[in-house]
N, C-alpha and C. Protein backbone atom coordinates (compact mmCIF):
# COMPACT_ATOMS: atom_id res chain seq x y z
N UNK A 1 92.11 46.71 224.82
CA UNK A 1 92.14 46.65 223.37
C UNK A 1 93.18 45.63 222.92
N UNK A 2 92.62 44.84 221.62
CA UNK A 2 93.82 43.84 221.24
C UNK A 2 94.80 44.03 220.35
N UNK A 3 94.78 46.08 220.42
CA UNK A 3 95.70 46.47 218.97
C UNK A 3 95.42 45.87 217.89
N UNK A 4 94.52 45.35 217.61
CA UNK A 4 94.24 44.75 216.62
C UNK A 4 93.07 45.86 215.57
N UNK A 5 92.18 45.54 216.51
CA UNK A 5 90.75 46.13 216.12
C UNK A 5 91.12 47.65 216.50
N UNK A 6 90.39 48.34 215.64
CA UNK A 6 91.14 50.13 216.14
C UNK A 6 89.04 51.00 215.29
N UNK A 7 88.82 51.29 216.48
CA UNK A 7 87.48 52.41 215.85
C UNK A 7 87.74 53.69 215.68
N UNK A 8 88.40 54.05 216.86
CA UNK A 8 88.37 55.38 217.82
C UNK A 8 89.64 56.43 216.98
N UNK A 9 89.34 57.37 216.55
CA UNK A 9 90.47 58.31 216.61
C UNK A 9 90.51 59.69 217.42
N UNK A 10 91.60 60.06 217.43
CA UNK A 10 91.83 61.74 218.40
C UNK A 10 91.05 62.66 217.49
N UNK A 11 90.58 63.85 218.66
CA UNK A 11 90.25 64.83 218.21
C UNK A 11 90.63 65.93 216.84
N UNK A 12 92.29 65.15 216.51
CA UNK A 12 92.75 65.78 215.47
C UNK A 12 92.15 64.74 214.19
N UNK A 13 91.67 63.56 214.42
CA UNK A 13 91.04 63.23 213.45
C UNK A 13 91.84 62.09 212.74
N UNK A 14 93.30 62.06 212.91
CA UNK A 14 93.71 61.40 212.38
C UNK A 14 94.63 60.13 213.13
N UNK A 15 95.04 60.79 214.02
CA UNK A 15 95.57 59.80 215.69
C UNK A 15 94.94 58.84 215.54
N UNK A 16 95.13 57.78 215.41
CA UNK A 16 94.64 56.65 216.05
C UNK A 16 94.80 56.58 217.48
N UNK A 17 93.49 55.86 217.72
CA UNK A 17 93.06 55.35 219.27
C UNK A 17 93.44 53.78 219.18
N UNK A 18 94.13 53.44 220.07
CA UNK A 18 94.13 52.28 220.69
C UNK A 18 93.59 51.60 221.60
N UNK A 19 91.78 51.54 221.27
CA UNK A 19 90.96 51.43 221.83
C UNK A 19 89.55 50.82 220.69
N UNK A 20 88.43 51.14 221.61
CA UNK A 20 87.27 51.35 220.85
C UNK A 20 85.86 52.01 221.66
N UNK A 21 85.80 53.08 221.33
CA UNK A 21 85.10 54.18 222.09
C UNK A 21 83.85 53.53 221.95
N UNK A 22 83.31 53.55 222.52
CA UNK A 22 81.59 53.44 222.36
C UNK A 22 81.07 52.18 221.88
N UNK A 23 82.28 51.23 222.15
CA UNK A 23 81.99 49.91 221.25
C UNK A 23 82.12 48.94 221.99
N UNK A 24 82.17 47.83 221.60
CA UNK A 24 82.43 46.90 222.63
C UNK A 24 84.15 46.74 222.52
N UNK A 25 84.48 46.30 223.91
CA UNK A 25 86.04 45.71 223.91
C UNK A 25 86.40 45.01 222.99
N UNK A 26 87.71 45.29 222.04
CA UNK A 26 88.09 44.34 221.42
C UNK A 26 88.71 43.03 222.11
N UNK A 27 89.44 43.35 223.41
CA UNK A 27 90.02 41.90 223.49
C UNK A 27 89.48 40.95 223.80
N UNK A 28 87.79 40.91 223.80
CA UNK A 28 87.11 39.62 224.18
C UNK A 28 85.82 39.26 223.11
N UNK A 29 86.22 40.46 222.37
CA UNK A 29 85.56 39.83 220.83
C UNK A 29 85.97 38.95 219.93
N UNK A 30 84.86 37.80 219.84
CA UNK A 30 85.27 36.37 218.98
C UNK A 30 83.72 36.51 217.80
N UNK A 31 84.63 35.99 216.57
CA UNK A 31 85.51 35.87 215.80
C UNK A 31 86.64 37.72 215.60
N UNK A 32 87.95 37.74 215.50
CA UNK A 32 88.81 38.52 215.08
C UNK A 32 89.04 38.20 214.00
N UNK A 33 88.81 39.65 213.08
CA UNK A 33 89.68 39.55 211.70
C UNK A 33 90.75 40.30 211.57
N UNK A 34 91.81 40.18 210.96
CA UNK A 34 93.22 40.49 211.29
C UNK A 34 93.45 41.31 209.94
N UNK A 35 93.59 42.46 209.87
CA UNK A 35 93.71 42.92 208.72
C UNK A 35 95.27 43.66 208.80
N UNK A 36 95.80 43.65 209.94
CA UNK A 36 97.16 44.20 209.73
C UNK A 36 97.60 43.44 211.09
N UNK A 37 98.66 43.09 211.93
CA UNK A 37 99.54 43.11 212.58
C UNK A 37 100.05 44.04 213.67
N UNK A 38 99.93 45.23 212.89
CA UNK A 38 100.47 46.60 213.23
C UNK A 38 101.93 46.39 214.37
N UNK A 39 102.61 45.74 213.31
CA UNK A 39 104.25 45.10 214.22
C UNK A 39 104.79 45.99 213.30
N UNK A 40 104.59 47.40 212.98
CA UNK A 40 105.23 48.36 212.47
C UNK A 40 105.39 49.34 212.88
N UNK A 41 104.32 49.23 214.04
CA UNK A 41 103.84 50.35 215.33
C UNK A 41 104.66 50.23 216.32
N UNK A 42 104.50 48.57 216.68
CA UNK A 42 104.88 48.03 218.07
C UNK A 42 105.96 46.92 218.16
N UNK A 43 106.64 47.01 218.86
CA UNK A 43 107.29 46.11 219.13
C UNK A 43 106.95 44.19 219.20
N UNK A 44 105.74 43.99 219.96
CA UNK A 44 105.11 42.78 220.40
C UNK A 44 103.59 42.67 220.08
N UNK A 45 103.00 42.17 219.76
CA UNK A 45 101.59 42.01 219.39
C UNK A 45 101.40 40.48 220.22
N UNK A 46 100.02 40.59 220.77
CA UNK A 46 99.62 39.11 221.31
C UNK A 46 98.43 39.10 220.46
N UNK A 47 98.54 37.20 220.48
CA UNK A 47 96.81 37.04 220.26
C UNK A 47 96.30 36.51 221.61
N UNK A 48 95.48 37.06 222.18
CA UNK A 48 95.06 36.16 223.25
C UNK A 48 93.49 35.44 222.96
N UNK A 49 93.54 34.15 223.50
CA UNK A 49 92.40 33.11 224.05
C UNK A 49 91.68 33.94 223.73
N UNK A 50 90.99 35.04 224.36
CA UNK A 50 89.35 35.54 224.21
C UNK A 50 88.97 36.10 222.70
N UNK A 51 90.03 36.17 221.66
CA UNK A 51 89.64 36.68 220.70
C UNK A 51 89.80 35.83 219.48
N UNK A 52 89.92 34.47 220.11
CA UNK A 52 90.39 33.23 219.34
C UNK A 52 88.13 33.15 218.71
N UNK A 53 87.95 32.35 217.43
CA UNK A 53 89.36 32.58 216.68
C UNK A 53 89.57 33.96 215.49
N UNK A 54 90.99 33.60 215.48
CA UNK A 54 91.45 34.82 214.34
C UNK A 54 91.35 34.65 213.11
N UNK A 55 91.03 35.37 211.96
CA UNK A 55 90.84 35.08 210.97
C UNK A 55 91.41 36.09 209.90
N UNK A 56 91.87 35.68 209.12
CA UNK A 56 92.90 36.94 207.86
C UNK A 56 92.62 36.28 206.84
N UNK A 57 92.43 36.71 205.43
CA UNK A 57 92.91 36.94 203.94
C UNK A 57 94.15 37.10 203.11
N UNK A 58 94.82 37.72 204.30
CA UNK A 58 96.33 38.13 204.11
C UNK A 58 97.37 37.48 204.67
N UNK A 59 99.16 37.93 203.70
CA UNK A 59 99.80 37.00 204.66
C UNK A 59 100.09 38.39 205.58
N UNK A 60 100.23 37.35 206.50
CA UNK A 60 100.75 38.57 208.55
C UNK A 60 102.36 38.13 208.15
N UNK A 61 102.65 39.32 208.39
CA UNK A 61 104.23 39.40 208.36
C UNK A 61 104.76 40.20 210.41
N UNK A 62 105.74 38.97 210.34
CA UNK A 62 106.29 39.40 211.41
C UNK A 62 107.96 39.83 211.18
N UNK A 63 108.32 41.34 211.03
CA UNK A 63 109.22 41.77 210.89
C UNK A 63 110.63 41.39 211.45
N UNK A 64 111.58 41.82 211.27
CA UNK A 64 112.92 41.14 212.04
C UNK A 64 113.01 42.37 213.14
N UNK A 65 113.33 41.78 214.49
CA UNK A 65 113.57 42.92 215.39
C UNK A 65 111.87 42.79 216.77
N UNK A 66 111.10 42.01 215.62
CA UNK A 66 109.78 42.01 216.72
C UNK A 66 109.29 40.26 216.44
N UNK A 67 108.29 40.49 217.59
CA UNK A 67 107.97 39.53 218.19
C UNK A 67 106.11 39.36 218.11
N UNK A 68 105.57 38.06 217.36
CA UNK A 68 104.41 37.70 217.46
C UNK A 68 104.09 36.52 218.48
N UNK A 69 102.82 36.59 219.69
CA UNK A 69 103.14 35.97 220.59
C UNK A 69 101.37 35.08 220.65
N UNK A 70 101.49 33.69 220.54
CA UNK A 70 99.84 33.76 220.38
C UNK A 70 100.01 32.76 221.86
N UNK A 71 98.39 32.90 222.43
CA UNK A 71 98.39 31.96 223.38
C UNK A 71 97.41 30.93 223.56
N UNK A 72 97.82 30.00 224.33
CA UNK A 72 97.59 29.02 223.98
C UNK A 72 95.50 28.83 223.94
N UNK A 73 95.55 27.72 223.33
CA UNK A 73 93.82 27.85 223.12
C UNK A 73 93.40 28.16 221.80
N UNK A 74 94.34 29.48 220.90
CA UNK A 74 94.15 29.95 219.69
C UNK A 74 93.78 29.52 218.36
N UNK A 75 93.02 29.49 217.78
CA UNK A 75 92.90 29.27 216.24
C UNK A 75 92.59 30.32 215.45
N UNK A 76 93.62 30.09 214.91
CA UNK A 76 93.74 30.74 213.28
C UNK A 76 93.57 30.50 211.95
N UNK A 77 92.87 31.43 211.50
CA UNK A 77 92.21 30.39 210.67
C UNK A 77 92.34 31.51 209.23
N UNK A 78 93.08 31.35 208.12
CA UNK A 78 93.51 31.27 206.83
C UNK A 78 93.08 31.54 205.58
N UNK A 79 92.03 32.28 204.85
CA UNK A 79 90.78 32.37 204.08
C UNK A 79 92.30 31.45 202.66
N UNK A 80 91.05 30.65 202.31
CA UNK A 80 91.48 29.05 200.67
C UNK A 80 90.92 29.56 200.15
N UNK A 81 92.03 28.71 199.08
CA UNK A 81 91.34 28.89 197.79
C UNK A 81 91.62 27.43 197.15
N UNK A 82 91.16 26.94 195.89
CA UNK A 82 91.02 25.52 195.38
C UNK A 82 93.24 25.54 195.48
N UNK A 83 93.58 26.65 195.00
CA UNK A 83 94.75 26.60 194.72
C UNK A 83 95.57 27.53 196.09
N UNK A 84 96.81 27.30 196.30
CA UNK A 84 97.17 27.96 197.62
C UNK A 84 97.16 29.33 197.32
N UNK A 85 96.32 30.03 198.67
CA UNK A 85 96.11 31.46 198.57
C UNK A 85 97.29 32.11 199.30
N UNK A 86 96.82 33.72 199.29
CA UNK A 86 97.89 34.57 200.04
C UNK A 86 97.99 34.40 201.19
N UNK A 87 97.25 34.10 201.77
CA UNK A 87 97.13 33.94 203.40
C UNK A 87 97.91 33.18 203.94
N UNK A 88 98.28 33.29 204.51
CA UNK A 88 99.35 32.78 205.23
C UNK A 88 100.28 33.48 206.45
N UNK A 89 101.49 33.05 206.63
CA UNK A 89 102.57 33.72 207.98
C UNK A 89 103.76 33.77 207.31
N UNK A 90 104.44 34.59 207.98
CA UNK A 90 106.05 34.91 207.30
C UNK A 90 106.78 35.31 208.04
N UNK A 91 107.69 34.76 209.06
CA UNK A 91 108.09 35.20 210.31
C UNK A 91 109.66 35.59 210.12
N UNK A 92 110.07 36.78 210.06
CA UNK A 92 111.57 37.37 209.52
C UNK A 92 111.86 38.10 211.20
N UNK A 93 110.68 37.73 212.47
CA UNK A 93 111.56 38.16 213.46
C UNK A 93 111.54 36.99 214.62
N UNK A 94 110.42 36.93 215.41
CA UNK A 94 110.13 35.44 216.46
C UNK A 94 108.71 35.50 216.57
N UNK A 95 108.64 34.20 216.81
CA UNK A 95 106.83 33.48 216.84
C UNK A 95 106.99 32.56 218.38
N UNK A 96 106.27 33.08 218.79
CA UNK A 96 105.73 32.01 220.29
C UNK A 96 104.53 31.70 220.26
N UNK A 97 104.88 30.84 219.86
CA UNK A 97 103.39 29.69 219.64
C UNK A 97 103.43 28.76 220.51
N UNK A 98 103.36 28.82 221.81
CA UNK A 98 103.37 27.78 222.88
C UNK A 98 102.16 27.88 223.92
N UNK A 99 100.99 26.53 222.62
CA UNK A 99 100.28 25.63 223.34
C UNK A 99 100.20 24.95 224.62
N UNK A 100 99.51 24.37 225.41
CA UNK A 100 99.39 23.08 226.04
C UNK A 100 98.67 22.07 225.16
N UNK A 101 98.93 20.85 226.04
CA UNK A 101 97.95 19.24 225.72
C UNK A 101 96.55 19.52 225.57
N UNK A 102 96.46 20.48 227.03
CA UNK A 102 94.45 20.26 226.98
C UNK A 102 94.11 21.49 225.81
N UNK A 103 94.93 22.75 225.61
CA UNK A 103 94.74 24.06 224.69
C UNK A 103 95.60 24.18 223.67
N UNK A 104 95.81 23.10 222.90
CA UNK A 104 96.70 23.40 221.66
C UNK A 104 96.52 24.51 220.44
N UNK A 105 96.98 25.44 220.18
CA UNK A 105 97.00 26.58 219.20
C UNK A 105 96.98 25.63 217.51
N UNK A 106 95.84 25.96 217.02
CA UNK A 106 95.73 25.51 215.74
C UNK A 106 95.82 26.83 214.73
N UNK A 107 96.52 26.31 213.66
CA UNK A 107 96.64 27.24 212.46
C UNK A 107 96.09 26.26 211.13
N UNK A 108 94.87 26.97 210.63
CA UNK A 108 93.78 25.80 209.77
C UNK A 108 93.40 26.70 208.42
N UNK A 109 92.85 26.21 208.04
CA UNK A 109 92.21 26.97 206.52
C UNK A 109 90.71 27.29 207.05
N UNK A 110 89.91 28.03 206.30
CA UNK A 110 88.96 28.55 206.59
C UNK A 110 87.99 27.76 206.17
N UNK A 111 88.54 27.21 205.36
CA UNK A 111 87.07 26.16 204.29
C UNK A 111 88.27 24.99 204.03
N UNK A 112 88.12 23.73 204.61
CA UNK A 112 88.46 22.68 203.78
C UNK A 112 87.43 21.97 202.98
N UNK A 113 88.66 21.40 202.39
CA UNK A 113 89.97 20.94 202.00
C UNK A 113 90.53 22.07 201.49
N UNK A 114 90.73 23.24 201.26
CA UNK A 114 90.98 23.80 200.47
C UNK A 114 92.21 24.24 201.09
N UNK A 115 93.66 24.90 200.83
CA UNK A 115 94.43 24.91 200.92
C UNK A 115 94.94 27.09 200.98
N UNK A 116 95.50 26.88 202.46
CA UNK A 116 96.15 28.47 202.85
C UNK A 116 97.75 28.36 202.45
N UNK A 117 98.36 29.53 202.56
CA UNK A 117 100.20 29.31 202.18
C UNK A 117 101.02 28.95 202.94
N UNK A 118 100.27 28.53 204.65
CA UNK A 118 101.57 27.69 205.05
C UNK A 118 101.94 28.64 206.36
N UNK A 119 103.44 28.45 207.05
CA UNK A 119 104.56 29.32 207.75
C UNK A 119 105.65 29.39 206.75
N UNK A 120 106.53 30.55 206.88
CA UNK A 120 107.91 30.26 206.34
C UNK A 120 108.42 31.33 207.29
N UNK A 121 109.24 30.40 207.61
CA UNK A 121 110.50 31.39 208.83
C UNK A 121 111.99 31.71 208.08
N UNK A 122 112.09 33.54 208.24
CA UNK A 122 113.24 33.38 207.25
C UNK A 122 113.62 34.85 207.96
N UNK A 123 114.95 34.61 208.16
CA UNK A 123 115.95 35.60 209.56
C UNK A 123 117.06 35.32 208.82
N UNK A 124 118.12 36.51 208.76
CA UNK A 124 119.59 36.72 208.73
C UNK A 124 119.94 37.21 210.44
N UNK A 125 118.98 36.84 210.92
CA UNK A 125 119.85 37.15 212.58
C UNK A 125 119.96 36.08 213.49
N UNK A 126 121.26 35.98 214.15
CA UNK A 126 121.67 34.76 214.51
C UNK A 126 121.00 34.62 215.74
N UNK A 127 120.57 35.03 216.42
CA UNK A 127 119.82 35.48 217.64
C UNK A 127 118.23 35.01 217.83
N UNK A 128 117.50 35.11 216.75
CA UNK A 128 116.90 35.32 216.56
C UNK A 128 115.69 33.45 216.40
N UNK A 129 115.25 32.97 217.47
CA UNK A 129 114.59 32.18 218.28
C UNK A 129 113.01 31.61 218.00
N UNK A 130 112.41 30.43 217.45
CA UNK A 130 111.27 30.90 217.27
C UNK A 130 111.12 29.84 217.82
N UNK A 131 109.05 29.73 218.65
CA UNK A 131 109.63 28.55 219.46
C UNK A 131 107.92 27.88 218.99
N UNK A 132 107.31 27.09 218.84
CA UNK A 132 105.78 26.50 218.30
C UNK A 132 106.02 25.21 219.47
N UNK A 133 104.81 24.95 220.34
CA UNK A 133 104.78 23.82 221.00
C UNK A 133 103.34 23.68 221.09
N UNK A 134 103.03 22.25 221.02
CA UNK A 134 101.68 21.60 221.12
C UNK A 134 100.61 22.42 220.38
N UNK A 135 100.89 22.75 219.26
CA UNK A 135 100.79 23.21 217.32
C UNK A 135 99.93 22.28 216.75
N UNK A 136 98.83 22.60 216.08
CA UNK A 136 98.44 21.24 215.08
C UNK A 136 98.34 22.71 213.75
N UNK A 137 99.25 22.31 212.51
CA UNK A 137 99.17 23.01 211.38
C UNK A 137 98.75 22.02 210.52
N UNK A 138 97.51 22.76 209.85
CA UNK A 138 96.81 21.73 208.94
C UNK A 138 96.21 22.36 207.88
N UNK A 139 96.40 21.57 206.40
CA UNK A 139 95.83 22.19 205.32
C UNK A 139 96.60 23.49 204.32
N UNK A 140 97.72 23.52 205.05
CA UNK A 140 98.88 24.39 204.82
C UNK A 140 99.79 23.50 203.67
N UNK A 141 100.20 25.10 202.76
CA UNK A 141 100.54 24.26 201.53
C UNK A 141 101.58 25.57 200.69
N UNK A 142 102.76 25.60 200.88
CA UNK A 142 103.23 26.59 200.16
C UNK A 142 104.36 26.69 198.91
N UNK A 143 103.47 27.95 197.86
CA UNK A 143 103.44 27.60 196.73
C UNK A 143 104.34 27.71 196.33
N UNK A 144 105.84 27.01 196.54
CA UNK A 144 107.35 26.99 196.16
C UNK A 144 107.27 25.45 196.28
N UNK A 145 108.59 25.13 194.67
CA UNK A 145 108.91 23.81 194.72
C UNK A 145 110.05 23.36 195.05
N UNK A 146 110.08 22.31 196.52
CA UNK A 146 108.61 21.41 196.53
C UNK A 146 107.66 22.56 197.46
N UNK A 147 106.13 21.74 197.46
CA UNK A 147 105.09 22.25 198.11
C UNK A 147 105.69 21.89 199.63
N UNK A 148 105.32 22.94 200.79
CA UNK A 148 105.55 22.58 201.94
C UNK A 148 104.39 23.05 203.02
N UNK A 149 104.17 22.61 204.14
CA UNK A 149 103.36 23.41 205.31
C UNK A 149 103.90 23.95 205.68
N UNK A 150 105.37 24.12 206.17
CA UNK A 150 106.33 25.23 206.52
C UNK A 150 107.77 25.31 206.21
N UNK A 151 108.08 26.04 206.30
CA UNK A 151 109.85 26.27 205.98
C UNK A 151 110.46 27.00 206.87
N UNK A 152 111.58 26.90 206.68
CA UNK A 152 112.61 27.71 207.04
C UNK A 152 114.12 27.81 206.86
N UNK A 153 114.15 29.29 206.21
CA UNK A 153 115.93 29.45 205.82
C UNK A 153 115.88 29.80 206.69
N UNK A 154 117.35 30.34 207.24
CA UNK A 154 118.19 29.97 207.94
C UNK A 154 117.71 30.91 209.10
N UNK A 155 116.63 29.95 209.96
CA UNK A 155 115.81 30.24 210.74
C UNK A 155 116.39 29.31 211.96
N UNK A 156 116.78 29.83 213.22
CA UNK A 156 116.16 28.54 214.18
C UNK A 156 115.22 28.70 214.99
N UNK A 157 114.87 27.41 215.17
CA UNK A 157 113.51 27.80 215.68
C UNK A 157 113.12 25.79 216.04
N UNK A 158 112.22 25.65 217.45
CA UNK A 158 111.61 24.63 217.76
C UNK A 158 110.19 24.54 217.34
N UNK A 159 109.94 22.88 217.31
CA UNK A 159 108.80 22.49 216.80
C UNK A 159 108.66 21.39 217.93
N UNK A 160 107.80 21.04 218.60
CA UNK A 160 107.34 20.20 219.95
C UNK A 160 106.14 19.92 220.32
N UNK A 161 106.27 18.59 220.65
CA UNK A 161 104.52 17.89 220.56
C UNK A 161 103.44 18.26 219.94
N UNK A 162 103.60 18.47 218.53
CA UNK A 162 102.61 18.82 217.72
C UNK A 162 102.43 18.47 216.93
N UNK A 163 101.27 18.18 215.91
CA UNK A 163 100.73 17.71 214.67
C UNK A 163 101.23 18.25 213.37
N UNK A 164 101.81 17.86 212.56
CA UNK A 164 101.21 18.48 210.49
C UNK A 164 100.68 17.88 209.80
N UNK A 165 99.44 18.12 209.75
CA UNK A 165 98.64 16.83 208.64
C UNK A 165 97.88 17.79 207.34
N UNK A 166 97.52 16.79 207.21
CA UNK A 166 96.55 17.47 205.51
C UNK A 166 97.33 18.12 204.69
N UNK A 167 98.21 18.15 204.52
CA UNK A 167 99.07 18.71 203.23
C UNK A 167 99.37 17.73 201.81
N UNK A 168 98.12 17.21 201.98
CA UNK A 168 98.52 16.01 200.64
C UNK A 168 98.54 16.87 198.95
N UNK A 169 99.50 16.61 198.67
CA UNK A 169 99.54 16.80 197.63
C UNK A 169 100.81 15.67 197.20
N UNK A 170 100.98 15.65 195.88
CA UNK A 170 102.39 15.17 194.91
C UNK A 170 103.62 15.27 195.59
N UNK A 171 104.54 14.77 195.85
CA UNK A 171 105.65 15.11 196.59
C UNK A 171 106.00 16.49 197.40
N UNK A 172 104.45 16.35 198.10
CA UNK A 172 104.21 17.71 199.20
C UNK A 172 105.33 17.38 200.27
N UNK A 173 105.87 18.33 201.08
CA UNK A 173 106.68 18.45 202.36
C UNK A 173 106.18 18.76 203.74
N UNK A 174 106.29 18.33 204.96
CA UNK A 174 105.49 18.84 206.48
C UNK A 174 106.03 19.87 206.73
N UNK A 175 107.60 19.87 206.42
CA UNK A 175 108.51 21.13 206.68
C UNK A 175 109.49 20.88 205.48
N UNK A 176 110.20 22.20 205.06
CA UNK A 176 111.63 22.03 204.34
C UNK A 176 112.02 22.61 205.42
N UNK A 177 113.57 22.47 205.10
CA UNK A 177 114.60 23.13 206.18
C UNK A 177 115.84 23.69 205.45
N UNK A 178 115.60 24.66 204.92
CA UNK A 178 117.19 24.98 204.84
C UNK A 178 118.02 26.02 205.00
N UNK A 179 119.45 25.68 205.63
CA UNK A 179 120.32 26.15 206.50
C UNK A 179 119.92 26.65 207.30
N UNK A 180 118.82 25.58 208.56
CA UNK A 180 118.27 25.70 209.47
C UNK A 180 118.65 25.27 210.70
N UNK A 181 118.69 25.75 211.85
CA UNK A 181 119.15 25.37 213.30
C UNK A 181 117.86 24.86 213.59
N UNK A 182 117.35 23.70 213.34
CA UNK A 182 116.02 23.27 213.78
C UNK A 182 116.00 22.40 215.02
N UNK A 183 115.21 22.02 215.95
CA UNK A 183 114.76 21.07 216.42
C UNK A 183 113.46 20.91 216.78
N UNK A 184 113.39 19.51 216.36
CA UNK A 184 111.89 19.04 215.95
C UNK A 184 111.64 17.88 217.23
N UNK A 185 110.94 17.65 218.17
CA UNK A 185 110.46 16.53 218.88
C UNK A 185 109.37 16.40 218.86
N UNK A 186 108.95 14.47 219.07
CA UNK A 186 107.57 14.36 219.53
C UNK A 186 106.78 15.09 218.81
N UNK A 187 106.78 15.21 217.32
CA UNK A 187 105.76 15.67 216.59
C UNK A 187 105.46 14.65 215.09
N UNK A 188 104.57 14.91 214.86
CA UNK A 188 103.84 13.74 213.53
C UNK A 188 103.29 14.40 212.95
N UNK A 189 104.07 13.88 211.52
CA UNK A 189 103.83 14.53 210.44
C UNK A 189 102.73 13.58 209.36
N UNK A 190 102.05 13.84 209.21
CA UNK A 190 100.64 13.12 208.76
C UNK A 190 100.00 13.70 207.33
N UNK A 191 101.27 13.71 206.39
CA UNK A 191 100.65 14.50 205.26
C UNK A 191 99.67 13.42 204.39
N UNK A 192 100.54 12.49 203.65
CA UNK A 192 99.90 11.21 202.62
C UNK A 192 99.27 11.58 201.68
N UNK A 193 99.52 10.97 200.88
CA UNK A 193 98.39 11.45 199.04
C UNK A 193 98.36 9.77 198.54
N UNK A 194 97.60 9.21 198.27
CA UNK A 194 97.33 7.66 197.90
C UNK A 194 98.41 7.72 196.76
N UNK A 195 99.07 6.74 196.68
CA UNK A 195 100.46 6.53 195.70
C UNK A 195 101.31 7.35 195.17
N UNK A 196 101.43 8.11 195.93
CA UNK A 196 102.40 9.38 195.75
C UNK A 196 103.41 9.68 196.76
N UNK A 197 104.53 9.92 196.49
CA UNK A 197 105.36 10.08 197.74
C UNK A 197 105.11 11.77 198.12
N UNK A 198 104.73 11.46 199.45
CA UNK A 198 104.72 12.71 200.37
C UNK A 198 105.96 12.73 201.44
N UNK A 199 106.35 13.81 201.83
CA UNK A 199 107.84 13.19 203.13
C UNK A 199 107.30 14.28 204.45
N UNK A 200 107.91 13.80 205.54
CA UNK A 200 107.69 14.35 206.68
C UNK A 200 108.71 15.69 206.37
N UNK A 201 110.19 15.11 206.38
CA UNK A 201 110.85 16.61 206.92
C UNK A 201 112.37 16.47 205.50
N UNK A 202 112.17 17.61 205.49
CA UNK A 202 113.15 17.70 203.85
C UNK A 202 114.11 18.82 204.56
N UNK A 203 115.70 18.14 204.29
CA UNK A 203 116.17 19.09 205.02
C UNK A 203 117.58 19.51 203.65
N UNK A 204 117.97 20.93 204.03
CA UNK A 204 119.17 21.22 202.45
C UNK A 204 120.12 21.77 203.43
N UNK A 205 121.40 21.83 203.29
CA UNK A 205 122.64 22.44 203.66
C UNK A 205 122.25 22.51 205.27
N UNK A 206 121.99 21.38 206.24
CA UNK A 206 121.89 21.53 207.58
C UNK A 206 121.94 20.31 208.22
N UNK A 207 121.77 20.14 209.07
CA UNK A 207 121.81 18.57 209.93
C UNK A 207 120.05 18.74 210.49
C-alpha cells in the first residue's frame, strides 16, 4: 500500500486499513490522486515510480518534524487555474526530491499554460535539510509579491542540476530566498515574459 490510497477499514468500522482489501494494490496504481499526505499519521511518506503520476487539487503540507520523500522518475502534477490555484507544496519539515539525468522528478500543472502555487519552504528549525536534484519545476507561480516558482524563509535546503521554466509573468521570480541557507548549482532558470523583466534568483537578508 502507498498510504496514500486507503479502502479497507477494521471490523470496528472505523480503523483504518492501510491497505486495500479486495482491490487492486495501491502502490502500482497510475494515475494517484493525493487527497491528503497523511504526514499526521506518519512520520515519512514516499512517492514511489509505480504510482507516478500524482495528482492533487490541494496544497500537500509537509509538517516540521517529518519527512516527504519522492523518487526519482515522478511527476506531479498540480490541478490550474487561469489565475494561481491552491495546489501546490509547503514544506515546514524536509523534501527529498532526488532525481537522476535519465529519471528526473517533474512538478507541472495539470493543464497548461495555466498556472499551480509553486513550493515554499518555510522551517524555524536549524536542522532541518531539504534536498531537490535533477528537478524540472514548471508553470509554478506563487501568489505573494513578487510572483515566484518557489521560496524559501529561512529554509536550507539544495537545488542541483535542474530546470525552472514557464513562470512568465511581470517581474515573476524562479526562486525568492529569504534568510535562506541556500545552495543552488548547475541549474537554469528559464522564466522570460517578452519585455518585461523576469529574474532567475531574488535573494533578501542572506548571501
Amino acid at each position: 500500500n502507498n498510504l496514500i490510497t486507503i479502502t479497507g477499514k477494521a471490523a470496528d468500522g472505523t480503523t483504518k486499513i492501510n491497505g486495500t482489501p479486495k482491490q487492486e494494490n495501491s502502490v502500482s496504481k497510475s494515475p494517484t490522486t493525493i487527497t491528503s499526505l497523511r504526514l499526521d499519521e506518519f512520520d515519512s511518506i514516499t512517492l514511489t515510480s509505480l504510482g507516478s503520476p500524482y495528482q492533487t487539487s490541494i496544497l500537500l503540507l509537509v509538517p516540521e518534524g517529518k519527512t516527504l520523500t519522492i523518487e526519482p522518475g515522478v511527476t506531479l502534477k498540480f490541478f490550474t487555474s487561469i489565475t494561481p490555484s491552491d495546489a501546490g507544496l509547503e514544506v515546514k519539515g524536509t523534501l527529498r526530491a532526488i532525481g537522476t539525468q535519465i529519471k528526473p522528478i517533474i512538478f507541472t500543472a495539470q493543464t497548461v499554460p495555466y498556472f499551480w502555487k509553486g513550493i515554499q519552504f518555510t522551517s524555524n528549525l536549524t536542522d532541518t535539510t531539504s534536498e531537490m536534484n535533477w528537478v524540472t519545476i514548471e508553470y509554478a507561480k506563487r501568489g505573494t509579491d513578487p510572483l515566484s516558482a518557489q521560496s524559501a524563509d529561512s529554509h536550507t535546503f539544495t537545488l542541483r542540476n535542474s530546470i525552472v521554466r514557464n513562470y512568465e509573468c511581470n517581474n515573476c521570480r524562479g526562486i525568492k530566498l529569504i534568510r535562506s541557507n541556500a545552495t543552488i548549482e548547475n541549474t537554469q532558470f528559464l522564466g522570460g515574459y517578452p519585455n518585461q523583466p523576469t529574474f532567475g534568483v531574488h535573494i533578501e537578508f542572506g548571501n
